[in-house]
Protein backbone atom coordinates (compact mmCIF):
# COMPACT_ATOMS: atom_id res chain seq x y z
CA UNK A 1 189.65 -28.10 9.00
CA UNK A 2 192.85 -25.95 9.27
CA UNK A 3 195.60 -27.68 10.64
CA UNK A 4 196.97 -24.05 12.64
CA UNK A 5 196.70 -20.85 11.74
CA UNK A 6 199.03 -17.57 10.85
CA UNK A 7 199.50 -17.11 14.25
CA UNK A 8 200.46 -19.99 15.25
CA UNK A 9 202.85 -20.46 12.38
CA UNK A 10 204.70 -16.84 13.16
CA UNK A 11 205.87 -18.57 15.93
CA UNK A 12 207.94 -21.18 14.05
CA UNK A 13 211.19 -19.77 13.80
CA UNK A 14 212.14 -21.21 10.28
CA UNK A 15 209.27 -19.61 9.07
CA UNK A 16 208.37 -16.52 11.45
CA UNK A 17 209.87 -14.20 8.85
CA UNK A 18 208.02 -15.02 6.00
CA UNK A 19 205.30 -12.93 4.38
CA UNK A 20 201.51 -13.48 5.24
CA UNK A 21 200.91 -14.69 1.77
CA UNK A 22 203.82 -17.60 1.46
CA UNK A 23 202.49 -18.40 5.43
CA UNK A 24 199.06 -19.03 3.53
CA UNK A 25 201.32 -21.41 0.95
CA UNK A 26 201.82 -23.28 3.63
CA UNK A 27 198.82 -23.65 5.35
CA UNK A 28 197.15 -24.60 1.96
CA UNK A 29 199.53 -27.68 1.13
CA UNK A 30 199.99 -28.92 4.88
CA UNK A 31 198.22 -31.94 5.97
CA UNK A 32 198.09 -33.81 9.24
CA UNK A 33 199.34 -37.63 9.61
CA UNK A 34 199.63 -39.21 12.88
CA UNK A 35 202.54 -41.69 13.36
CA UNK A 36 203.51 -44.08 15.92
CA UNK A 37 206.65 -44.61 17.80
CA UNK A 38 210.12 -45.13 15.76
CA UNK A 39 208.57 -43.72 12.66
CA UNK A 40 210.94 -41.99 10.24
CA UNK A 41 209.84 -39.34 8.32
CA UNK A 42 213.09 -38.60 6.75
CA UNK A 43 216.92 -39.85 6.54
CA UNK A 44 220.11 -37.55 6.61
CA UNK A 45 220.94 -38.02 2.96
CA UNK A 46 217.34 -37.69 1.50
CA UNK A 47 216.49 -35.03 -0.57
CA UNK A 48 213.74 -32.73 0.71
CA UNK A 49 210.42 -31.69 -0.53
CA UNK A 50 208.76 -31.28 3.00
CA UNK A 51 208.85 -28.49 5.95
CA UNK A 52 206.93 -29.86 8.83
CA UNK A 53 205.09 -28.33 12.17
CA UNK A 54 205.10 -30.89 14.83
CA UNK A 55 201.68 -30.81 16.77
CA UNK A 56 201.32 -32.65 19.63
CA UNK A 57 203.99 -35.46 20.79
CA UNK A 58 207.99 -35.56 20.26
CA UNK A 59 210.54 -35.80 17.73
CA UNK A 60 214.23 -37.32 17.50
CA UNK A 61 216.70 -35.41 15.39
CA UNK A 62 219.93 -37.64 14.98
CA UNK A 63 222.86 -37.54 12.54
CA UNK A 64 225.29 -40.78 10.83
CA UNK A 65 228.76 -39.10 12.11
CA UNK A 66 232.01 -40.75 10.70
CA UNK A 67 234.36 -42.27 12.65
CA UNK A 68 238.06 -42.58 12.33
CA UNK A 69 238.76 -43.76 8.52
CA UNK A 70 235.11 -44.07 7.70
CA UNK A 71 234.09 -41.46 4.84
CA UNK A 72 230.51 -42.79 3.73
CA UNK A 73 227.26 -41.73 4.90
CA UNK A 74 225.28 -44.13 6.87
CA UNK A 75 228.42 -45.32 8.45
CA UNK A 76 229.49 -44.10 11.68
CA UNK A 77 227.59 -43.22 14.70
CA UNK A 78 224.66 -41.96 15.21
CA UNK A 79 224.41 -39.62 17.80
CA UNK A 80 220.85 -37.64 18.88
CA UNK A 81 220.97 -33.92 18.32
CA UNK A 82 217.97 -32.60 19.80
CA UNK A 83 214.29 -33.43 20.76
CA UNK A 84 211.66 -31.60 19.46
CA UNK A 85 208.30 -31.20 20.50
CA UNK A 86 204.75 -29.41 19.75
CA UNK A 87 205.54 -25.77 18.36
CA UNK A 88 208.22 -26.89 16.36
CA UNK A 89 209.33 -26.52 12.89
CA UNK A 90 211.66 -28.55 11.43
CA UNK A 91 213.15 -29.74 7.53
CA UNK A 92 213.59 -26.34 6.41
CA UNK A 93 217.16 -26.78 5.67
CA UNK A 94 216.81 -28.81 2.96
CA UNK A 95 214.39 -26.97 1.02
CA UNK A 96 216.42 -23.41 1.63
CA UNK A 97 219.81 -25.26 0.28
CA UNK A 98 218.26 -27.58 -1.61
CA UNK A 99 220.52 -30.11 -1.00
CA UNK A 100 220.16 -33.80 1.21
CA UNK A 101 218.62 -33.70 4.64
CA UNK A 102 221.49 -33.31 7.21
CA UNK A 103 219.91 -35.06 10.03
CA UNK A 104 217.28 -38.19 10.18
CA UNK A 105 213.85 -37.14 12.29
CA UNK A 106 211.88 -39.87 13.90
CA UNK A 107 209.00 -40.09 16.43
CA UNK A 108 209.89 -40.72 19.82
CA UNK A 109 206.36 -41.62 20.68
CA UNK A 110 203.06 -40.92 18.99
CA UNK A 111 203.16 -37.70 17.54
CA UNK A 112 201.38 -35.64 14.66
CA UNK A 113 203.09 -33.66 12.42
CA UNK A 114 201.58 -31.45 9.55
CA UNK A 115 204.06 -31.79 6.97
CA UNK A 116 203.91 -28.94 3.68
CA UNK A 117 204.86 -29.93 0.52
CA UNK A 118 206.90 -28.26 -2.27
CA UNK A 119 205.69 -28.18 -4.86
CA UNK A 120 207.70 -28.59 -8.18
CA UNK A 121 209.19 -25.04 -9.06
CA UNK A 122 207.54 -23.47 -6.07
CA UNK A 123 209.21 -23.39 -3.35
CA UNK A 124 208.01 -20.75 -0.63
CA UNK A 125 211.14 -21.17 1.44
CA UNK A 126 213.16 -18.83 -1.52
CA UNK A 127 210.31 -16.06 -2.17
């Protein structure tokens, strides 16, 4: 079963752009989980190997900002950035840069994302 289509993925911003072919990449390595409330499916400061589509249900985007004299990550306050919700794409940043996540995501109820791997030395984002 296909978890969306071309169509459907054109209308991901971080992806709209991309050719037919790497839109197929990431149809072919995408899988659906479902995952209950307060799940994390990544923290600001992880590396990234995943873009995903969000399905059905909502998302919490937040970010560890330092206070007054604090300088390390995971210290501070963590304030919420956005909400996402079914449509959206999100963890893109990370694989374009290739550097740690700059923002945590969790599930702010039970939602379904179809995350896409990277896979090693292929990395659809940079085609």
């Amino acid at each position: 079963m296909r978890i969306m289509d071309i169509a459907l993925l054109k209308r991901l911003e971080p992806v709209a752009s991309l050719a037919p072919e790497q839109l197929e990449y990431i149809l072919m390595y995408s899988k659906i989980e479902k995952c209950a409330p307060g799940t994390c499916l990544f923290r600001q400061g992880d590396m990234g190997d995943y873009f995903y589509m969000l399905n059905e249900g909502t998302a919490l985007v937040t970010r560890v900002v330092a206070g007054a004299g604090e300088s390390n990550e995971g210290e501070g306050e963590s304030i919420e950035l956005t909400e996402l919700s079914a449509g959206n794409g999100f963890g893109e940043a990370a694989l374009l840069s290739d550097k740690p996540r700059n923002a945590s995501v969790s599930s702010a109820n039970n939602f379904t994302p179809s995350p896409a791997r990277r896979e090693r030395g292929n990395n659809v984002f940079l085609k």
